[in-house]
N, C-alpha and C. Protein backbone atom coordinates (compact mmCIF):
# COMPACT_ATOMS: atom_id res chain seq x y z
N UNK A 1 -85.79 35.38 0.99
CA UNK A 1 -85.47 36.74 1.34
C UNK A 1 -84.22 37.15 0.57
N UNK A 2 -84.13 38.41 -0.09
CA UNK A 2 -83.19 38.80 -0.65
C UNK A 2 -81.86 38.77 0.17
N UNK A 3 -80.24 38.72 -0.52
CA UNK A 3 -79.44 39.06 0.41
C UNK A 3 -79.29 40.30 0.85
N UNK A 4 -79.72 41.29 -0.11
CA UNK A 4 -80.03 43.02 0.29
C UNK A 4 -80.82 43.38 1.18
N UNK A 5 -81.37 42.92 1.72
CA UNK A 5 -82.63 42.74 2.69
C UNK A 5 -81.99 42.92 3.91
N UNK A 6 -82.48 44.02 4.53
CA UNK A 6 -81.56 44.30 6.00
C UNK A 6 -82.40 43.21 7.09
N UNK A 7 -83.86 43.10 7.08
CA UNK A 7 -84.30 41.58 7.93
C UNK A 7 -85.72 41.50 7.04
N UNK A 8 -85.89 40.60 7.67
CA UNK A 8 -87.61 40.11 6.84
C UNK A 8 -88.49 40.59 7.04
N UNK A 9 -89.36 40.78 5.49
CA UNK A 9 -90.45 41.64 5.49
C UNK A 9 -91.86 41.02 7.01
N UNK A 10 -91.99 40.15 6.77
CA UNK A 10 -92.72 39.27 7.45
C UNK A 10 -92.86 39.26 8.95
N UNK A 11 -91.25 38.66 9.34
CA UNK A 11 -91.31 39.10 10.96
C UNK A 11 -90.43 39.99 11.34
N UNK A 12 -89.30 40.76 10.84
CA UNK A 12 -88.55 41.50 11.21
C UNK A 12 -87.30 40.94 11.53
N UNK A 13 -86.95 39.90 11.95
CA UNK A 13 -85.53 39.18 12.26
C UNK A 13 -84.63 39.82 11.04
N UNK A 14 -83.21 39.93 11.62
CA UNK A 14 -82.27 40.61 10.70
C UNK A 14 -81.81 39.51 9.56
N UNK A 15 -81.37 40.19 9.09
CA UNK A 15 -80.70 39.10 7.67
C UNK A 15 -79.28 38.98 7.69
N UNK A 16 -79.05 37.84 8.39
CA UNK A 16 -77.74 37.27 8.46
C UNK A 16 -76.67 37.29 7.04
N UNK A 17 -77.39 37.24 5.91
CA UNK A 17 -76.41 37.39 5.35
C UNK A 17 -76.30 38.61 4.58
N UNK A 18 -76.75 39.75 5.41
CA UNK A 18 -76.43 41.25 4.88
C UNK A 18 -75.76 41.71 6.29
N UNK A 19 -74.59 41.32 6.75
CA UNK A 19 -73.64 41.96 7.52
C UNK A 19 -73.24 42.75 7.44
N UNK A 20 -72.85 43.37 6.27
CA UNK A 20 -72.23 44.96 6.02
C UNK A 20 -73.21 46.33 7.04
N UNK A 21 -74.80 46.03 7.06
CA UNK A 21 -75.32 47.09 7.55
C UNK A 21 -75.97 46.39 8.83
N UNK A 22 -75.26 45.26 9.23
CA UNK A 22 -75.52 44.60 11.06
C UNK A 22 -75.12 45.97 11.96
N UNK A 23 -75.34 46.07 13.27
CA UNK A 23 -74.60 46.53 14.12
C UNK A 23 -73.35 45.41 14.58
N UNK A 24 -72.59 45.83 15.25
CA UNK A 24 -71.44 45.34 15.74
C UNK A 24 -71.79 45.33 17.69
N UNK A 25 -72.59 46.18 17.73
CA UNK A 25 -72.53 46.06 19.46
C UNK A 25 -73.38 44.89 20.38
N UNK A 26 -73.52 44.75 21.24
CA UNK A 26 -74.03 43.49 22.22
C UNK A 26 -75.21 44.14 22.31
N UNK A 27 -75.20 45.28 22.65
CA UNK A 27 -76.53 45.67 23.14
C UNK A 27 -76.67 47.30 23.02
N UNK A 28 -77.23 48.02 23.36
CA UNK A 28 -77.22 49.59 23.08
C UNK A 28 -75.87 50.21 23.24
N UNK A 29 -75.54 50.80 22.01
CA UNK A 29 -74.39 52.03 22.44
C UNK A 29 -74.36 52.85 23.61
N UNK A 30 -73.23 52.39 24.35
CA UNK A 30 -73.01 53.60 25.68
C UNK A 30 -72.23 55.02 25.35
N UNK A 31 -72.88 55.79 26.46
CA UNK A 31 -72.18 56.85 26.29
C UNK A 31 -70.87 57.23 26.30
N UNK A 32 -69.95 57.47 26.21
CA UNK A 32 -68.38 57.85 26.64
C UNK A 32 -68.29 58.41 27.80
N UNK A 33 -69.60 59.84 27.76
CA UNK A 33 -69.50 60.89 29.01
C UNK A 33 -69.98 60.09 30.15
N UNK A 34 -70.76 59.42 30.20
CA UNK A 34 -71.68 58.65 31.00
C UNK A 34 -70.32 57.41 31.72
N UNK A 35 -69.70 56.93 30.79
CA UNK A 35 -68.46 55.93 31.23
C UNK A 35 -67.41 56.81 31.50
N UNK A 36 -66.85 58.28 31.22
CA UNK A 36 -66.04 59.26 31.76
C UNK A 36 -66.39 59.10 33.21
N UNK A 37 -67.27 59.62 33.87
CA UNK A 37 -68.15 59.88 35.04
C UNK A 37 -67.84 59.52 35.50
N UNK A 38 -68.19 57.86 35.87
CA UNK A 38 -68.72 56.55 36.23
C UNK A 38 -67.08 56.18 36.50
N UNK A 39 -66.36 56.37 35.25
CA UNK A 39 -64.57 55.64 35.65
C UNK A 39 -64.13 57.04 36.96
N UNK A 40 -64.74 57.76 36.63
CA UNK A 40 -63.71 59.27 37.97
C UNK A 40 -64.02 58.49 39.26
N UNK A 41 -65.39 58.73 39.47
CA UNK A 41 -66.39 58.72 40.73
C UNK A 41 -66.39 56.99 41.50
N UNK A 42 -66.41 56.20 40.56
CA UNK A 42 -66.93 55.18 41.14
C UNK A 42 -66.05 53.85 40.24
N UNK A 43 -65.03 54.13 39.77
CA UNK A 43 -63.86 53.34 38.73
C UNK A 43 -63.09 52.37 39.50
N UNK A 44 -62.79 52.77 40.65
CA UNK A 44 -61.97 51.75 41.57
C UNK A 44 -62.93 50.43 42.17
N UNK A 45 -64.44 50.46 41.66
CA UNK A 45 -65.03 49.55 41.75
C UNK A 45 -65.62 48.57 40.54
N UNK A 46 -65.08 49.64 39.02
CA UNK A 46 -65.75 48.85 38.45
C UNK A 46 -66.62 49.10 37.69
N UNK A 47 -67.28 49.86 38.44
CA UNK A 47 -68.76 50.46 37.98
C UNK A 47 -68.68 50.73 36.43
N UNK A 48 -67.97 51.50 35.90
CA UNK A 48 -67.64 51.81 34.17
C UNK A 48 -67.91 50.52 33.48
N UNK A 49 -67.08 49.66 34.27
CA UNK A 49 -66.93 48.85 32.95
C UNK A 49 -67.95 47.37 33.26
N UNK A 50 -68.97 48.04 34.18
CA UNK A 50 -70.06 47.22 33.76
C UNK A 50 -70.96 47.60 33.50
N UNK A 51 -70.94 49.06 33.23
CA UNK A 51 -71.67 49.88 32.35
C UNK A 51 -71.81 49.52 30.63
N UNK A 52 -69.92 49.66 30.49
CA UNK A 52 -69.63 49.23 29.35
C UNK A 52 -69.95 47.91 28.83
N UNK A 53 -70.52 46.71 29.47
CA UNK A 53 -70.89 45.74 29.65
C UNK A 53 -69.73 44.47 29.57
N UNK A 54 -68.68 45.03 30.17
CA UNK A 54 -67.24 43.94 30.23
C UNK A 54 -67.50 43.74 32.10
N UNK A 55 -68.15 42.74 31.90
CA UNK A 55 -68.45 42.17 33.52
C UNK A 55 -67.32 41.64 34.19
N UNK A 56 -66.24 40.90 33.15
CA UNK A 56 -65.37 40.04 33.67
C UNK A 56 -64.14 41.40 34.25
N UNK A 57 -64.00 42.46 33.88
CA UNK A 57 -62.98 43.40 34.02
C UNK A 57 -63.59 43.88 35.23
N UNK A 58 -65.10 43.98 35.28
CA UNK A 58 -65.75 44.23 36.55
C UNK A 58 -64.97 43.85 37.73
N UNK A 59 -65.80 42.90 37.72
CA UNK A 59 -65.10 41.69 38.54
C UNK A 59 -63.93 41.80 39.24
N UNK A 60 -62.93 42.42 38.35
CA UNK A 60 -61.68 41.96 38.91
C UNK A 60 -61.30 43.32 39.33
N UNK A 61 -62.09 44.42 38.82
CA UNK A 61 -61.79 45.88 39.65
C UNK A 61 -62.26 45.59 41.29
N UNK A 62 -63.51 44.74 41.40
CA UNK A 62 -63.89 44.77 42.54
C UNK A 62 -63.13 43.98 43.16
N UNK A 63 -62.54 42.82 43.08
CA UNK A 63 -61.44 42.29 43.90
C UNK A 63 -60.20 42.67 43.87
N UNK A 64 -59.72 43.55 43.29
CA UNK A 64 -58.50 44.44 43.39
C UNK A 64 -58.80 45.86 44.49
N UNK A 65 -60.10 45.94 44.33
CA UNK A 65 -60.65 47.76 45.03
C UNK A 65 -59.95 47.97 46.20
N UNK A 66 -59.36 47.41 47.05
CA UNK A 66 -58.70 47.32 48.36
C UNK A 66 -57.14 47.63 47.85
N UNK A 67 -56.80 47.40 47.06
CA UNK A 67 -55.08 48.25 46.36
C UNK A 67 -55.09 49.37 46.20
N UNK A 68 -56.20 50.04 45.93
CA UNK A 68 -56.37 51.40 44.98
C UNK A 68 -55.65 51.21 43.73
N UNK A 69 -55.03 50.05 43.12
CA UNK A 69 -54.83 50.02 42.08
C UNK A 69 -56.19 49.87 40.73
N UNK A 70 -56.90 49.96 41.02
CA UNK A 70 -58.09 49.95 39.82
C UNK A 70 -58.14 51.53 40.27
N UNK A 71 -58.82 52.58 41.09
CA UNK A 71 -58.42 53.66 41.06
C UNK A 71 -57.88 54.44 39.88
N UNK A 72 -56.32 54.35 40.03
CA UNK A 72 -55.38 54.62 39.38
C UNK A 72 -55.79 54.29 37.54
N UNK A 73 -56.13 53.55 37.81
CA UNK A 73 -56.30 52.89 36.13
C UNK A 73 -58.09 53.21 35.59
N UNK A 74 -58.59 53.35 36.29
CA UNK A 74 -60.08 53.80 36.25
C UNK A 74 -59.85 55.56 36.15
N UNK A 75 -58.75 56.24 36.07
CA UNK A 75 -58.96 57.73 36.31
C UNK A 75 -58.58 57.86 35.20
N UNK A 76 -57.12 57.11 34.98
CA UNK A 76 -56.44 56.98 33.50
C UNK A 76 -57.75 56.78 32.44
N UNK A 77 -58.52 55.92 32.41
CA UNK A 77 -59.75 55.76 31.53
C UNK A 77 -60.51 56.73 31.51
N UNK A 78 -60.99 57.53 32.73
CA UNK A 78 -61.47 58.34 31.85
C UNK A 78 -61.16 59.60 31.89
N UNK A 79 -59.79 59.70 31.78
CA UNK A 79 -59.35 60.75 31.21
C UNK A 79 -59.47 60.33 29.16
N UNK A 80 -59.27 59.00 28.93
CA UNK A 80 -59.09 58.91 27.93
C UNK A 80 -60.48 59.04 26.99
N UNK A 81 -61.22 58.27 27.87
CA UNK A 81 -63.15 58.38 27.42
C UNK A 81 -63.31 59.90 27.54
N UNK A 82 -62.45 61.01 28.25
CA UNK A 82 -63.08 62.28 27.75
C UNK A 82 -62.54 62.97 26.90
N UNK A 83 -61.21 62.33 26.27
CA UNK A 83 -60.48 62.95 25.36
C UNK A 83 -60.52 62.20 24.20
N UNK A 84 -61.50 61.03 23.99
CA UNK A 84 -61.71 60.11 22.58
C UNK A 84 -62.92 60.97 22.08
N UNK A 85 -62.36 60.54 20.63
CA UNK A 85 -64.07 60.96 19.89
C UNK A 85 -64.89 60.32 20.30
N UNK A 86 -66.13 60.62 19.30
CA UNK A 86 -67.21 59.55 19.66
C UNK A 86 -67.32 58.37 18.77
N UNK A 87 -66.63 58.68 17.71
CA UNK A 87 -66.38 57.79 16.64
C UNK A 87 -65.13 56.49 16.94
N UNK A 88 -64.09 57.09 17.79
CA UNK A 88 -62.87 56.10 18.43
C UNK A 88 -63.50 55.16 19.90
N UNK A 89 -64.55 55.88 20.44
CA UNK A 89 -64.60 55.30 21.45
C UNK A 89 -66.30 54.04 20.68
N UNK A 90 -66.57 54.35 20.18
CA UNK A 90 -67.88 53.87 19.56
C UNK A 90 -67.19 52.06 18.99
N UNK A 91 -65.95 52.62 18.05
CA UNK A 91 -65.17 51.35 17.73
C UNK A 91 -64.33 50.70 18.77
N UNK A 92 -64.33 50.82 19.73
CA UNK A 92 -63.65 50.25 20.72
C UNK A 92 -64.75 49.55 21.27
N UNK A 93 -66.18 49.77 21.45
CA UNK A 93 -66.94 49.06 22.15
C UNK A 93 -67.59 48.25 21.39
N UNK A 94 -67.30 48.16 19.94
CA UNK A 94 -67.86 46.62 19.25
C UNK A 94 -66.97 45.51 19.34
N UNK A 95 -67.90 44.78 19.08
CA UNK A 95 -66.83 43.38 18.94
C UNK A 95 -67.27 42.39 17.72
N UNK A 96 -66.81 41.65 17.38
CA UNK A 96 -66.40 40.86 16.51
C UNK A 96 -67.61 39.55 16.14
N UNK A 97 -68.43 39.89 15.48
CA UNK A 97 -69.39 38.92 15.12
C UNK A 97 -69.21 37.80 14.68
N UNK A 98 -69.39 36.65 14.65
CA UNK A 98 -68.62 36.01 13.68
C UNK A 98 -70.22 34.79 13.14
């Protein structure tokens, strides 16, 4: 298979060594507005950011939820998810292939 080859003609699997045109995300791009929402309404539990698919931050909103300190920090978010582009918030939710 060529290295230009985005995956194989044959079965479709991607081509590992054409990374430049990989995605970077785990799994489908989320929305911002959809994680705006989600951090107002339902943030002091969490809910956002297992939307966003960071389970472990989950987690620890839900064992904090009794402080109202995730609250506080879940409103802050999405004030920020409604004031990011879609292009700033898009690079914040990839991660690092290696």
């Amino acid at each position: 298979m060529s290295a230009q080859a985005l995956a194989c003609p044959g079965c479709g699997h991607p081509n590992a060594a054409n990374s430049r045109n990989q995605s970077n995300y785990v799994g489908a791009p989320r929305s911002r507005v959809t994680a705006g929402i989600l951090a107002l309404f339902l943030g002091g539990l969490g809910i956002h950011k297992f939307y966003l698919g960071k389970s472990g931050a989950g987690i620890v909103y839900l064992l904090f939820c009794w402080t109202f300190v995730p609250e506080i920090i879940a409103f802050i978010e999405a004030i920020i998810y409604f004031t990011q582009s879609d292009e700033a918030f898009a690079a914040s939710q990839r991660v690092n292939v290696i």
